[in-house]
C-alpha atoms as a PDB file:
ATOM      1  CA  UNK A   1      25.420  18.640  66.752  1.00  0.00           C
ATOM      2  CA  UNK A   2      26.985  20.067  63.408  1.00  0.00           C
ATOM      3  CA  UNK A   3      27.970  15.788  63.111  1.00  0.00           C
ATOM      4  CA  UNK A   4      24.853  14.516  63.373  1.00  0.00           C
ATOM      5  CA  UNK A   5      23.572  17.180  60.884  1.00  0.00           C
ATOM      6  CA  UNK A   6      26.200  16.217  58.304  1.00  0.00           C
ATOM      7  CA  UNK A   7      25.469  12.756  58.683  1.00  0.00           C
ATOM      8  CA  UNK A   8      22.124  13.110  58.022  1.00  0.00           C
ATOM      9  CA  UNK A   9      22.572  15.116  54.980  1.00  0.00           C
ATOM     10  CA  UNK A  10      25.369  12.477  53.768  1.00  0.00           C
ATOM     11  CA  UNK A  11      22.444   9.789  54.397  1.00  0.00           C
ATOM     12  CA  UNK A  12      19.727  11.992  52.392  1.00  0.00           C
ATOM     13  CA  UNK A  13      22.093  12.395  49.730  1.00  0.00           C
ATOM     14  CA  UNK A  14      22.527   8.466  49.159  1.00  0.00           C
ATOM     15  CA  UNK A  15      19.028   7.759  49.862  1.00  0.00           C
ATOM     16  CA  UNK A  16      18.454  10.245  46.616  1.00  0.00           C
ATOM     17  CA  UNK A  17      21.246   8.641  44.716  1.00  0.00           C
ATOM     18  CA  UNK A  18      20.006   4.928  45.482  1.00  0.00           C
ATOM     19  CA  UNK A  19      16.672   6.253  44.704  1.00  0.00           C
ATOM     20  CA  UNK A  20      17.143   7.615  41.407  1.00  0.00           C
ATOM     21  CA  UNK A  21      19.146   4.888  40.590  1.00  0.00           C
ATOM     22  CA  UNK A  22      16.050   2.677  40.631  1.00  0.00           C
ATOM     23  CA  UNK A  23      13.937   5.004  39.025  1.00  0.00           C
ATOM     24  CA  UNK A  24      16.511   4.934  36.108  1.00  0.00           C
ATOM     25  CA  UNK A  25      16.382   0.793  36.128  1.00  0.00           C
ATOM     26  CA  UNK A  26      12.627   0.372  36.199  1.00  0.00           C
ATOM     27  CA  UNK A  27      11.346   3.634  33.755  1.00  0.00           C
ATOM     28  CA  UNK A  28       9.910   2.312  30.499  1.00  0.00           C
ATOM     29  CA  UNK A  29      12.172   2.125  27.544  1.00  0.00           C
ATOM     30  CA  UNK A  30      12.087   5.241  25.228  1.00  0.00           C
ATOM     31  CA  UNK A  31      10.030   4.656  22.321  1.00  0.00           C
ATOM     32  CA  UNK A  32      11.913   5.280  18.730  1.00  0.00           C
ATOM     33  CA  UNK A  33       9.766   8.011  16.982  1.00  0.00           C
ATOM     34  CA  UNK A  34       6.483   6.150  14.671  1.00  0.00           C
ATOM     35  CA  UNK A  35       6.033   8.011  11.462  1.00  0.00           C
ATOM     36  CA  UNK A  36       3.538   7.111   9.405  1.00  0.00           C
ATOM     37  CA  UNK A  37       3.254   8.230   5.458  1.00  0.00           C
ATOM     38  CA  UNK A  38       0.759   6.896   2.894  1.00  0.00           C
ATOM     39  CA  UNK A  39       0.010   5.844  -0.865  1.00  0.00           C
ATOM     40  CA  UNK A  40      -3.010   7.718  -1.645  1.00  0.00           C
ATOM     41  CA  UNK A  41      -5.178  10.238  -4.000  1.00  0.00           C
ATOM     42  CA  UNK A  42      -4.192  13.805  -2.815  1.00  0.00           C
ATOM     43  CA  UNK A  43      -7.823  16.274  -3.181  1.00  0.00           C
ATOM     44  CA  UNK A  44     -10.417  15.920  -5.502  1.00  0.00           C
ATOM     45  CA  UNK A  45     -10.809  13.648  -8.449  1.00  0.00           C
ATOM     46  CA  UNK A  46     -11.503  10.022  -8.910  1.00  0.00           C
ATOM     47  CA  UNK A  47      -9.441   6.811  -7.222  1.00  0.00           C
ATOM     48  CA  UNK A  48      -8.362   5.369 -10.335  1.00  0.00           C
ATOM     49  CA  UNK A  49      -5.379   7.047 -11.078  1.00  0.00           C
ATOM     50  CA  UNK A  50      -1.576   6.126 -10.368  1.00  0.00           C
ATOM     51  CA  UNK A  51      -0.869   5.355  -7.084  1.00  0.00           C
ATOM     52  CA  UNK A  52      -4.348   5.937  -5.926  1.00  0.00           C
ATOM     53  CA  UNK A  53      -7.295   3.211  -4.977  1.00  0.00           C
ATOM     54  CA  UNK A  54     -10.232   2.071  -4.363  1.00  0.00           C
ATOM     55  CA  UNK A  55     -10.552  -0.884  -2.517  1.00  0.00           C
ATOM     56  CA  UNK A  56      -7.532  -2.176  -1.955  1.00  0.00           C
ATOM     57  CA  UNK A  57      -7.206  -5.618  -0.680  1.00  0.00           C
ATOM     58  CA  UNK A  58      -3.576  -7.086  -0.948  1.00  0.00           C
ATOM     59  CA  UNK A  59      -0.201  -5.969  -0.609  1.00  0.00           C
ATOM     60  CA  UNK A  60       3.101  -7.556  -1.339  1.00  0.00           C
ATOM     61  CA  UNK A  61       6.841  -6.580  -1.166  1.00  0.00           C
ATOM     62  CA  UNK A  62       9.379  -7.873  -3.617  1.00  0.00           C
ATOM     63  CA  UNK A  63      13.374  -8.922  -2.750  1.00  0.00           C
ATOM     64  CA  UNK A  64      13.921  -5.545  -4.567  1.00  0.00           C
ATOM     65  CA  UNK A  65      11.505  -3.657  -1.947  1.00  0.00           C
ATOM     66  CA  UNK A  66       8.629  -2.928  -5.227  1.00  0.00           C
ATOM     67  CA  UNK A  67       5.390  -2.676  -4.044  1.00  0.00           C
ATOM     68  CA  UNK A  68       2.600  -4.563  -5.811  1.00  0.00           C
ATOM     69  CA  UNK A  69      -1.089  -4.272  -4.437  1.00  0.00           C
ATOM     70  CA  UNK A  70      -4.392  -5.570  -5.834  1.00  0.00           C
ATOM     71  CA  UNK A  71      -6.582  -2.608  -6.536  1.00  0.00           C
ATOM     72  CA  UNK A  72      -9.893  -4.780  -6.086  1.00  0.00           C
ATOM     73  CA  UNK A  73     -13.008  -2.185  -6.724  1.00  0.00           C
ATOM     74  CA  UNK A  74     -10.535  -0.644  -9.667  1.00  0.00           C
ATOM     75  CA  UNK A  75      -9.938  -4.455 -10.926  1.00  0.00           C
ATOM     76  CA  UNK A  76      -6.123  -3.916 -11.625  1.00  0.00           C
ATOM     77  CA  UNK A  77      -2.822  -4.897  -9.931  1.00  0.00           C
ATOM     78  CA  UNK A  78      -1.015  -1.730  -9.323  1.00  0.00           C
ATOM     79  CA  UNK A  79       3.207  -1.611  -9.052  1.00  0.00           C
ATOM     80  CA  UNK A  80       5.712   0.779  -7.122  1.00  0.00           C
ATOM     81  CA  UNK A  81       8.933   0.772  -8.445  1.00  0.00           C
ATOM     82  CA  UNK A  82      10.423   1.960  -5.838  1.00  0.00           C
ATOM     83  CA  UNK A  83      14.245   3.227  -7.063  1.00  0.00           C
ATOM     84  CA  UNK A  84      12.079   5.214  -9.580  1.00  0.00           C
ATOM     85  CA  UNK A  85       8.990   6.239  -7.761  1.00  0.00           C
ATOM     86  CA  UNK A  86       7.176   5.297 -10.359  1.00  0.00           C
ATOM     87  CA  UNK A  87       3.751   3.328 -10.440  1.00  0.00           C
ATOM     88  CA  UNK A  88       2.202   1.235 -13.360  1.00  0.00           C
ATOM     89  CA  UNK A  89      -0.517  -1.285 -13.354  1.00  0.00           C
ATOM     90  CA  UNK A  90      -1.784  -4.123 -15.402  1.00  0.00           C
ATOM     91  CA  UNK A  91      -5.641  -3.767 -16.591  1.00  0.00           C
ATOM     92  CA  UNK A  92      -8.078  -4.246 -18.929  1.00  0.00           C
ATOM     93  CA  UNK A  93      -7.429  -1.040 -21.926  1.00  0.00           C
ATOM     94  CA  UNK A  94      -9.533   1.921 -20.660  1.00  0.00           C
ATOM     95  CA  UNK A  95     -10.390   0.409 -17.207  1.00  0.00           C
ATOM     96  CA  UNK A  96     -13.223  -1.631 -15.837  1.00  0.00           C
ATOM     97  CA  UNK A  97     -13.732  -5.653 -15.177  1.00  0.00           C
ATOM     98  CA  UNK A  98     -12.366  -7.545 -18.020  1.00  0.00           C
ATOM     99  CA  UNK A  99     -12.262 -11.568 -18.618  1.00  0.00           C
ATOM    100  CA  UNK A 100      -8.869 -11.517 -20.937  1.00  0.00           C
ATOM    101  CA  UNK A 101      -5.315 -12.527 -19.920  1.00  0.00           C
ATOM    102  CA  UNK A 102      -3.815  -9.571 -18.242  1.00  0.00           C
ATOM    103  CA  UNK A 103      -7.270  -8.199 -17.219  1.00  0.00           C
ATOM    104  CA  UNK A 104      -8.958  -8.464 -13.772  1.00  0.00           C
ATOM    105  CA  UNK A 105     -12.401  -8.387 -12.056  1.00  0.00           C
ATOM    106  CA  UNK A 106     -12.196  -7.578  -8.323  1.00  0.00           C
ATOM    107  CA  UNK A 107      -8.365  -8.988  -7.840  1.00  0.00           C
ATOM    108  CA  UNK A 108      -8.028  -9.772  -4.120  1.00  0.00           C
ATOM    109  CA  UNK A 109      -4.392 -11.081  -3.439  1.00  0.00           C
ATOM    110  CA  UNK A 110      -1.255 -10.883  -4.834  1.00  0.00           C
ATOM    111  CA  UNK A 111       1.862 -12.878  -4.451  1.00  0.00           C
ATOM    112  CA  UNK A 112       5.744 -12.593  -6.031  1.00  0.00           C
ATOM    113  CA  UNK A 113       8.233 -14.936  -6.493  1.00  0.00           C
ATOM    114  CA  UNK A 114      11.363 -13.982  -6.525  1.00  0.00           C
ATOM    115  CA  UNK A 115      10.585 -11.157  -8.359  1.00  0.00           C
ATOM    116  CA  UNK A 116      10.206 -13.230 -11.969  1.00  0.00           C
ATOM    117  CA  UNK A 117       6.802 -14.060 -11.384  1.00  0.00           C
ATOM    118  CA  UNK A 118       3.744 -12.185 -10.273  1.00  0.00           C
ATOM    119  CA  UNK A 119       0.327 -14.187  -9.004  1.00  0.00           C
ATOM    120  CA  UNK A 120      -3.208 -13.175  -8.757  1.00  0.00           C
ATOM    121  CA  UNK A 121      -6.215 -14.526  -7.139  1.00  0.00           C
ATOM    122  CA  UNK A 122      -8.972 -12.988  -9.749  1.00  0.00           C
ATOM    123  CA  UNK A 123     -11.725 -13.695  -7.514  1.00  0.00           C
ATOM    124  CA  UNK A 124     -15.153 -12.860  -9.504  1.00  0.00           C
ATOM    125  CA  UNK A 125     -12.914 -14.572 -12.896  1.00  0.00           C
ATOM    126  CA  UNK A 126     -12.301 -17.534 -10.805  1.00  0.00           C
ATOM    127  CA  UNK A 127      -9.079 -17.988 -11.652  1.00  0.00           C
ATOM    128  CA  UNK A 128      -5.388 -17.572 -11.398  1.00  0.00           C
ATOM    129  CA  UNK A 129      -3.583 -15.440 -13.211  1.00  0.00           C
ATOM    130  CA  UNK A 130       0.431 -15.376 -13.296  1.00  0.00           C
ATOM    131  CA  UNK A 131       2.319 -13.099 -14.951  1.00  0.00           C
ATOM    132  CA  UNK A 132       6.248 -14.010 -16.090  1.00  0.00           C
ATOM    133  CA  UNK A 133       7.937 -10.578 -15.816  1.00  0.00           C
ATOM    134  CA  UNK A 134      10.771 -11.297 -18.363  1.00  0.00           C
ATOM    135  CA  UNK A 135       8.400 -12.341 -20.835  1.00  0.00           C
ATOM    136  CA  UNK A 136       5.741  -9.734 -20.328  1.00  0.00           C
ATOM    137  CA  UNK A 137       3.441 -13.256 -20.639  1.00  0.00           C
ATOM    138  CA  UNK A 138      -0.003 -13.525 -18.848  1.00  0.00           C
ATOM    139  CA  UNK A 139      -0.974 -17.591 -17.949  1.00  0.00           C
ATOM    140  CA  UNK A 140      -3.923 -18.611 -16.250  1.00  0.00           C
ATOM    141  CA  UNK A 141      -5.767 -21.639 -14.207  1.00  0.00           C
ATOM    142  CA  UNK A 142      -9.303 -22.246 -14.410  1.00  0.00           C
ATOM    143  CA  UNK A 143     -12.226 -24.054 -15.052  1.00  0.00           C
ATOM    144  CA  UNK A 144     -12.178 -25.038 -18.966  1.00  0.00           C
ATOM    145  CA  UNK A 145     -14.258 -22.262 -20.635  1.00  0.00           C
ATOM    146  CA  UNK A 146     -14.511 -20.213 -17.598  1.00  0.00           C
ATOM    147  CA  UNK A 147     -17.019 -20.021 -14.518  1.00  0.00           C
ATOM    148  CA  UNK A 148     -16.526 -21.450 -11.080  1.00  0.00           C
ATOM    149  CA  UNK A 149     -15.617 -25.065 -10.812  1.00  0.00           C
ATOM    150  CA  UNK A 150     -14.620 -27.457  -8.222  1.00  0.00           C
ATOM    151  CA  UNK A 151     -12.292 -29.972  -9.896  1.00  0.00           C
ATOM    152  CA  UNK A 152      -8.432 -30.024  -9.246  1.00  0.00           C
ATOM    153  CA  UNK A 153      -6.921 -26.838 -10.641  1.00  0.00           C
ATOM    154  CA  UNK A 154     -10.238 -25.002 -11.190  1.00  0.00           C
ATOM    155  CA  UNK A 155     -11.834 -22.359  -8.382  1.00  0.00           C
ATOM    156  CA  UNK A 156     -14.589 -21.039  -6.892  1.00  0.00           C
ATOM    157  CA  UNK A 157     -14.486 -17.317  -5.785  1.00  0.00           C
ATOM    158  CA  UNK A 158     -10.374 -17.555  -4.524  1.00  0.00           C
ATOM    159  CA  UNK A 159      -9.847 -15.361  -1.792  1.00  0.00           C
ATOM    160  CA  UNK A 160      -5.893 -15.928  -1.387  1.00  0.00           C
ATOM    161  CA  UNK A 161      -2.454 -16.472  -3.509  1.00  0.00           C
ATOM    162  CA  UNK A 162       1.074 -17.032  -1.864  1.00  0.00           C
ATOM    163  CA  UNK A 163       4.123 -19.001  -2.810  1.00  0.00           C
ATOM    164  CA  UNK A 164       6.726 -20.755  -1.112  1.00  0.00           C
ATOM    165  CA  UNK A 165      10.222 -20.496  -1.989  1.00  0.00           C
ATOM    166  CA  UNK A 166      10.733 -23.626  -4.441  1.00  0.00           C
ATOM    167  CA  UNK A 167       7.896 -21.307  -6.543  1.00  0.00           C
ATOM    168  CA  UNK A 168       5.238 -24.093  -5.172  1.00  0.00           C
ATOM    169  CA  UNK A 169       1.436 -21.925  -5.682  1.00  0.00           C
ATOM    170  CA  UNK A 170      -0.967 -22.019  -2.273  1.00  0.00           C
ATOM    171  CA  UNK A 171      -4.342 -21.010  -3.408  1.00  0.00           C
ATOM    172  CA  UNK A 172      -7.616 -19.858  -1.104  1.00  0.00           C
ATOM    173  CA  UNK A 173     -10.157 -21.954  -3.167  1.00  0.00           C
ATOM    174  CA  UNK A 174     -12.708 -19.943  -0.869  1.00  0.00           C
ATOM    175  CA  UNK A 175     -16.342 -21.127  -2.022  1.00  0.00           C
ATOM    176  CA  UNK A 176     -14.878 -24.956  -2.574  1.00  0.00           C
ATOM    177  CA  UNK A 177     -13.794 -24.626   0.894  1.00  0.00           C
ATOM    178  CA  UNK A 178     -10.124 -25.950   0.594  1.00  0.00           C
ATOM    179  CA  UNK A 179      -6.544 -24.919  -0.463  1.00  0.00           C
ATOM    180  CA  UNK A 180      -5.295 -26.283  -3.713  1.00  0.00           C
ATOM    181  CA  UNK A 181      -1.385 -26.464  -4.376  1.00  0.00           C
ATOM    182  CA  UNK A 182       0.152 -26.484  -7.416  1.00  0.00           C
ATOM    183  CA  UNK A 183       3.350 -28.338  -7.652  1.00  0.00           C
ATOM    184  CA  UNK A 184       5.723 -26.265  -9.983  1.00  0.00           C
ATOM    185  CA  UNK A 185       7.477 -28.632 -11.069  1.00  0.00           C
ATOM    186  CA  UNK A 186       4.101 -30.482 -12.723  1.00  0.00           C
ATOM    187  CA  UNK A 187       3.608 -26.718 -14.059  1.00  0.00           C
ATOM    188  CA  UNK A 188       6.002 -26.538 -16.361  1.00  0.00           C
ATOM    189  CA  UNK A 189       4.127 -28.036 -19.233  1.00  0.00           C
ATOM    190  CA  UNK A 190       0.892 -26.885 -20.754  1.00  0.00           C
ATOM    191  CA  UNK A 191      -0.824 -29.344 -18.166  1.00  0.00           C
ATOM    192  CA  UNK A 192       0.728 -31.323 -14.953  1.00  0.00           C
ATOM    193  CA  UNK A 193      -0.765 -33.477 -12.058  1.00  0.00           C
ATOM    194  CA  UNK A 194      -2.238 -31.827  -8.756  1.00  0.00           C
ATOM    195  CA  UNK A 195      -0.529 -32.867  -5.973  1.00  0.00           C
ATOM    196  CA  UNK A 196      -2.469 -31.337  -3.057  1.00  0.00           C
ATOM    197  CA  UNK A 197      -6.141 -30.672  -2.045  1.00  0.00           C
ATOM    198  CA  UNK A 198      -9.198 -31.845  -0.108  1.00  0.00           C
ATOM    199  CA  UNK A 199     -10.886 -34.436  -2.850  1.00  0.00           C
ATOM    200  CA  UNK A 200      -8.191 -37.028  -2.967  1.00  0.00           C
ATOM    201  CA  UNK A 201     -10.708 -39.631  -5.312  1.00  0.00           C
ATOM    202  CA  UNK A 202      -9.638 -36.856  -8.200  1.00  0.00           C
ATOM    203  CA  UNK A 203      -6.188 -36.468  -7.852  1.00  0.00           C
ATOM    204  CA  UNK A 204      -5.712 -39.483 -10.526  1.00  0.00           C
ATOM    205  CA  UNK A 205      -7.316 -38.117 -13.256  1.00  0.00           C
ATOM    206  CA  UNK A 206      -7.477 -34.245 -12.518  1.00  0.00           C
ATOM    207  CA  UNK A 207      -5.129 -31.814 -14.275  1.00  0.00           C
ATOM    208  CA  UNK A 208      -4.442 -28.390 -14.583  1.00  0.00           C
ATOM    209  CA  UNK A 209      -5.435 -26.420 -17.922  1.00  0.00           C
ATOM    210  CA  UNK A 210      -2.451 -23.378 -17.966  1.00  0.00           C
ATOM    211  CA  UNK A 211      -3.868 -21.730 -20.775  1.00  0.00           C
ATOM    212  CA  UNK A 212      -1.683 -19.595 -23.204  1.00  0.00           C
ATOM    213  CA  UNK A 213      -2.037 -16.407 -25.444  1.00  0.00           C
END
């Protein structure tokens, strides 16, 4: 009798083993701990201050980790340096939409390459705006005294900026419903061919105007 009881407890005792064996095989994987922290105004005041927005609609990382966003509604490109802490911003003087190199009105993207050259899709300016960082020099694209246009190198209300790693430019050309490319190698003058985008009966005669301060 005292057998058969031991040998039942010896089988209960595996069956728990070989149970919680499985349990351990199949339980869900434990999560790493999600925290969460934010760039943002802290209390009262206005949005328009360092490190605080209104509207934000981009955000890009640099090869250094610096964080640049486009401050749409506050029409500026704000900057986190982040070994410093530090944020500064490129605007019109005293704030608001401006039309001048360096200025903004309602920037929507923002792209970096290789952390020498910054790129903005100033959407209501129609344009492109790059910035060389070494130089501290603003360029743009448009249309030839400003507007929307629809020819090769000019825009209509461009929604998106990025760049691929030989520095070629990929613009959102959102209102002439297409992307445009600029070939930076054609760029490096004050004007260069298009090489890609939806009208091909213009790519003969079409050229970019990169204008200069």
């Amino acid at each position: 009798m005292k057998r058969v009881h031991a040998r039942k407890c010896k089988e209960l005792v595996v069956s728990l083993v070989i149970l919680m064996m499985f349990a351990t095989a199949f339980a869900a994987p434990t999560q790493a701990a999600v925290q969460w922290s934010q760039y943002a105004k802290i209390g009262l005041g206005s949005n328009d201050g360092p490190g605080a927005f209104e509207g934000p609609a981009d955000i890009v990382v640099d090869s250094d980790s610096n964080v640049y966003v486009a401050d749409s509604v506050n029409h500026r490109i704000q900057k986190l340096t982040v070994a410093t802490g530090v944020w500064s911003e490129w605007k019109k003087s005293g704030g608001g939409y401006g039309s001048g190199l360096g200025e903004f009105s309602n920037p929507v993207s923002v792209a970096v390459y290789q952390s020498d050259k910054i790129y903005v899709a100033d959407s209501s300016n129609h344009r492109i705006q790059q910035l060389d960082v070494h130089t501290g020099v603003w360029s743009e694209w448009k249309k030839s005294g400003g507007g929307p246009g629809s020819l090769l190198g000019e825009f209509s209300d461009p929604q998106g900026v990025d760049v691929d790693k030989s520095g070629n430019v990929y613009v959102a050309d959102s209102r002439n419903h297409r992307i445009q490319k600029l070939d930076i190698v054609s760029a490096r003058g004050e004007s260069g061919k298009r090489v890609a985008a939806d009208r091909e009966a213009e790519r003969a005669s079409s050229t970019i105007r990169k204008a200069l301060p």
